[in-house]
C-alpha atoms as a PDB file:
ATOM      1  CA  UNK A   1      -7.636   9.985 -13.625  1.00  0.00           C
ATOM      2  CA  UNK A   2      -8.299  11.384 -10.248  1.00  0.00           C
ATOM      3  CA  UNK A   3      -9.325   8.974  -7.372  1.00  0.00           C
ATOM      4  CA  UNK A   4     -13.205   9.397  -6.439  1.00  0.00           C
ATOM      5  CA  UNK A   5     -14.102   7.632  -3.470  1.00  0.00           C
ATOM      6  CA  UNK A   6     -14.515   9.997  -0.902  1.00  0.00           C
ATOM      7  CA  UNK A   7     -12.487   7.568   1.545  1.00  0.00           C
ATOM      8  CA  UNK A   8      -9.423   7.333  -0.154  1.00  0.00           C
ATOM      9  CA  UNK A   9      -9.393  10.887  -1.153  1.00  0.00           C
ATOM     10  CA  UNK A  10     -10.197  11.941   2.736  1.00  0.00           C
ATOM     11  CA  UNK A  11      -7.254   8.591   3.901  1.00  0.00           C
ATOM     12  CA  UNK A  12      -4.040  10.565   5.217  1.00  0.00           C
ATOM     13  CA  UNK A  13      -1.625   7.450   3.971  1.00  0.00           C
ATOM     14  CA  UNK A  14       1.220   5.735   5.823  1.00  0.00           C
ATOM     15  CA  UNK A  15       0.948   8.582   8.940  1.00  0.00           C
ATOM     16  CA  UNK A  16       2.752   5.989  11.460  1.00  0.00           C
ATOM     17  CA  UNK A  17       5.857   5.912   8.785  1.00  0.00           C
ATOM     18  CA  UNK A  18       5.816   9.833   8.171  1.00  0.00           C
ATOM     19  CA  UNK A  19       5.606  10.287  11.964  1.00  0.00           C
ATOM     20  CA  UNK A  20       8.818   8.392  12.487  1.00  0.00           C
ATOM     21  CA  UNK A  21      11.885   9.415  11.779  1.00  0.00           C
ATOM     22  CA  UNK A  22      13.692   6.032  11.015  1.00  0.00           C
ATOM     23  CA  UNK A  23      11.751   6.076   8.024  1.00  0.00           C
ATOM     24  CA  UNK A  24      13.115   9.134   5.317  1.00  0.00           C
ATOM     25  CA  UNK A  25       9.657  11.390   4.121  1.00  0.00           C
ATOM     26  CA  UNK A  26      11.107  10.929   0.647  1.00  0.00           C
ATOM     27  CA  UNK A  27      11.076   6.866   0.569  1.00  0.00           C
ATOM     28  CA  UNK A  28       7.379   7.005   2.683  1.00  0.00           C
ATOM     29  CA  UNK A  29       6.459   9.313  -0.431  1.00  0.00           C
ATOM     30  CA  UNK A  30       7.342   6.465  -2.531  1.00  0.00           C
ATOM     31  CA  UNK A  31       5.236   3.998  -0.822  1.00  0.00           C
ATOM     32  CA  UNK A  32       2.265   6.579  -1.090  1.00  0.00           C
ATOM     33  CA  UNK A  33       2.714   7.279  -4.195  1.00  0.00           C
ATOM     34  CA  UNK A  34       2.898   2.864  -4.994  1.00  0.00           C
ATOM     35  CA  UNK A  35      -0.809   3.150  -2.603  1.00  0.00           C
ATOM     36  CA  UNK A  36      -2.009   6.321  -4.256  1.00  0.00           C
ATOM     37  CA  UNK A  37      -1.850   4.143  -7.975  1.00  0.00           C
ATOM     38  CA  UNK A  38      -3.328   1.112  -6.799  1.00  0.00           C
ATOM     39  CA  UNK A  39      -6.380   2.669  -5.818  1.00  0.00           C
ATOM     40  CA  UNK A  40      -6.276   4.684  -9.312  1.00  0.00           C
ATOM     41  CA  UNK A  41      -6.045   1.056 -11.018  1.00  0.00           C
ATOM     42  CA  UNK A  42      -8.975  -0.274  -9.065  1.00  0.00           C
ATOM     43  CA  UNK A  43     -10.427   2.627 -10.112  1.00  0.00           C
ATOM     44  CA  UNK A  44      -9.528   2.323 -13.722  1.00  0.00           C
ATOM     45  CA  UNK A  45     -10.088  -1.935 -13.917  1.00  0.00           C
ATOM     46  CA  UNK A  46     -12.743  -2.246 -11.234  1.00  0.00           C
ATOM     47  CA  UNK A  47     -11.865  -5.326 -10.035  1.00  0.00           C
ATOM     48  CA  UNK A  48     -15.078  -7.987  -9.853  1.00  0.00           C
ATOM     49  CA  UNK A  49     -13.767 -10.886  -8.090  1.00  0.00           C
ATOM     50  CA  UNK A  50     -11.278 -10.893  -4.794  1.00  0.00           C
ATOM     51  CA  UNK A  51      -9.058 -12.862  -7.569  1.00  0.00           C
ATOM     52  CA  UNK A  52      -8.879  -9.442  -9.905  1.00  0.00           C
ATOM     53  CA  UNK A  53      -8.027  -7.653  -6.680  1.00  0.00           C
ATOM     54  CA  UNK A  54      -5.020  -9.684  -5.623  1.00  0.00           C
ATOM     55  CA  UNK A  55      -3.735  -9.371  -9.236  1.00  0.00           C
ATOM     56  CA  UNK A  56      -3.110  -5.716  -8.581  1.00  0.00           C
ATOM     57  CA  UNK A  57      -2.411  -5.540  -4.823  1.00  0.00           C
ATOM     58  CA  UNK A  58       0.383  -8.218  -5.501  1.00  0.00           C
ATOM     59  CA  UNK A  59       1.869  -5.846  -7.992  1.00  0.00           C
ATOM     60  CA  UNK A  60       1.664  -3.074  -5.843  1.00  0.00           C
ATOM     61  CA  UNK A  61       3.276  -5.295  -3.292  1.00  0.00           C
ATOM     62  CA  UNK A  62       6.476  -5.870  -5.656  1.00  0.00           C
ATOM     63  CA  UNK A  63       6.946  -2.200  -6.389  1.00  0.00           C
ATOM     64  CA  UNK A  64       7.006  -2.031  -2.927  1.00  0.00           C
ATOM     65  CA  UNK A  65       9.324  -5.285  -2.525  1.00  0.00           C
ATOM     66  CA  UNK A  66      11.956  -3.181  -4.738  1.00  0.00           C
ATOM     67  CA  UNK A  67      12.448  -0.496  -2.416  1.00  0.00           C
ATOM     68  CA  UNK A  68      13.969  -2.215   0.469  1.00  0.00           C
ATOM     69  CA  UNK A  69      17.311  -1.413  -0.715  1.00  0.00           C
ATOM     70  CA  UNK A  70      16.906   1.980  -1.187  1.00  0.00           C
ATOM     71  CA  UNK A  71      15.939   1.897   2.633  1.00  0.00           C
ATOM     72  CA  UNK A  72      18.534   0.281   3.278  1.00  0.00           C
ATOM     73  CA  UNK A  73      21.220   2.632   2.031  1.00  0.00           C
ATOM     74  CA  UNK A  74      19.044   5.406   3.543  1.00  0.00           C
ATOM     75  CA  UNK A  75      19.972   3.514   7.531  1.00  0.00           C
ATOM     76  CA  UNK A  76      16.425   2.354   7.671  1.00  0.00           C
ATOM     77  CA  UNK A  77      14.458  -0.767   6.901  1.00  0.00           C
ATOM     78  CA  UNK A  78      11.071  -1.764   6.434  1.00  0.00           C
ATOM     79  CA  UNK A  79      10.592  -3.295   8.902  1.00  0.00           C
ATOM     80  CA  UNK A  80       8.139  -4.729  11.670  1.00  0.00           C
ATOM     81  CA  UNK A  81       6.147  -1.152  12.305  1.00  0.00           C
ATOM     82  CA  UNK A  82       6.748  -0.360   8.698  1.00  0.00           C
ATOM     83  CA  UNK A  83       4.828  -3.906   7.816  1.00  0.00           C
ATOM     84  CA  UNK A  84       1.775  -3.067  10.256  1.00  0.00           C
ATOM     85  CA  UNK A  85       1.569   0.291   8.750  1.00  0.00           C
ATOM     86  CA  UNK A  86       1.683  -0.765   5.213  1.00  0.00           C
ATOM     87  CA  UNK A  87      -0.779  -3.764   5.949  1.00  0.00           C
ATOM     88  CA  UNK A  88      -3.371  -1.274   7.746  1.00  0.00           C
ATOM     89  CA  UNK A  89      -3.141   0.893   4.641  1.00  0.00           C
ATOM     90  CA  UNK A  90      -3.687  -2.080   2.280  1.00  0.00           C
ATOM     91  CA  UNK A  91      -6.753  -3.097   4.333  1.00  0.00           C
ATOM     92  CA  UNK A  92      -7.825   0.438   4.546  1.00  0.00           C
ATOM     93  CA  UNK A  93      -8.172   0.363   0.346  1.00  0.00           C
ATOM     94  CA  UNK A  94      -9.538  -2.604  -0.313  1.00  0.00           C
ATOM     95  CA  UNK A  95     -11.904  -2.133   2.329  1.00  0.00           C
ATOM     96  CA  UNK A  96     -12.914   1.304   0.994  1.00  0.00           C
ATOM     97  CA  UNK A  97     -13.591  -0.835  -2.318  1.00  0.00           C
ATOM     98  CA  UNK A  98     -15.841  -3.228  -1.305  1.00  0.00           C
ATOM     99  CA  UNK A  99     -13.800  -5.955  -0.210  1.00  0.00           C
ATOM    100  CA  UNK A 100     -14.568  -6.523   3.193  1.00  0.00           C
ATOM    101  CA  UNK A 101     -13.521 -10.114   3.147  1.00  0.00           C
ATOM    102  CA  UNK A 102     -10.545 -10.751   1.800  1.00  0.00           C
ATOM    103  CA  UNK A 103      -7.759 -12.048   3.883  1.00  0.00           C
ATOM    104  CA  UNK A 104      -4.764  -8.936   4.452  1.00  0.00           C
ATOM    105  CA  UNK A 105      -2.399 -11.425   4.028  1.00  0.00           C
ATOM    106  CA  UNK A 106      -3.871 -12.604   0.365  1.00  0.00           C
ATOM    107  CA  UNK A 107      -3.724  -9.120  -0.178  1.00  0.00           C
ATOM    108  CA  UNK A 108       0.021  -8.485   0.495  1.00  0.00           C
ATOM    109  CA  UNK A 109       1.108 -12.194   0.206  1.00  0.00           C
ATOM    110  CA  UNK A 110       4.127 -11.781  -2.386  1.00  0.00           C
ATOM    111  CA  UNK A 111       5.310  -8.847   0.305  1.00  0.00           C
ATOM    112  CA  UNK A 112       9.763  -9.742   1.677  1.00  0.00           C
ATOM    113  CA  UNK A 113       9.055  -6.935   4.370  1.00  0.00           C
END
């Protein structure tokens, strides 16, 4: 199902990670795609509470979690401007959604980066 709010379909995701060049395009492309789904599951589940929310950021957090080795053996980590990045896109989506007032670090709070 294709995303349809107009501010996640305009968002250019993650641009401080692609601009970088400690991070590799192809492991940023993973992290978009992990950012690209969770806004096509709020989409999908439309979350009601800030509680439904977290349920799915959280698990978008963990697929995220899992990657830190591969960045790793790639001679990069994810690491303190990786985490600002990531966090500013998280806030970004579940601002676009409605939820101005939950808490960024509810919202990533299972996150080992």
């Amino acid at each position: 199902m294709p995303i349809t709010n107009e501010k996640i379909v305009s968002h250019d995701f993650l641009t401080g990670m692609y601009r970088d060049d400690y991070f590799p395009d192809f492991l940023v492309d993973k992290i978009k795609a992990i950012l690209v789904s969770l806004c096509e599951e709020i989409e999908d589940n439309k979350p009601q509470t800030d509680e439904d929310l977290l349920q799915l950021t959280h698990a978008a957090t963990e697929r995220i979690n899992e990657l830190e080795e591969e960045f790793e053996d790639n001679d990069s980590e994810l690491e303190t401007g990786a985490r600002e990045v990531m966090a500013e896109n998280f806030d970004f989506i579940v601002k676009a959604y409605g939820f101005d007032k939950v808490d960024i670090e509810d919202v990533i709070a299972p996150r080992e980066w």
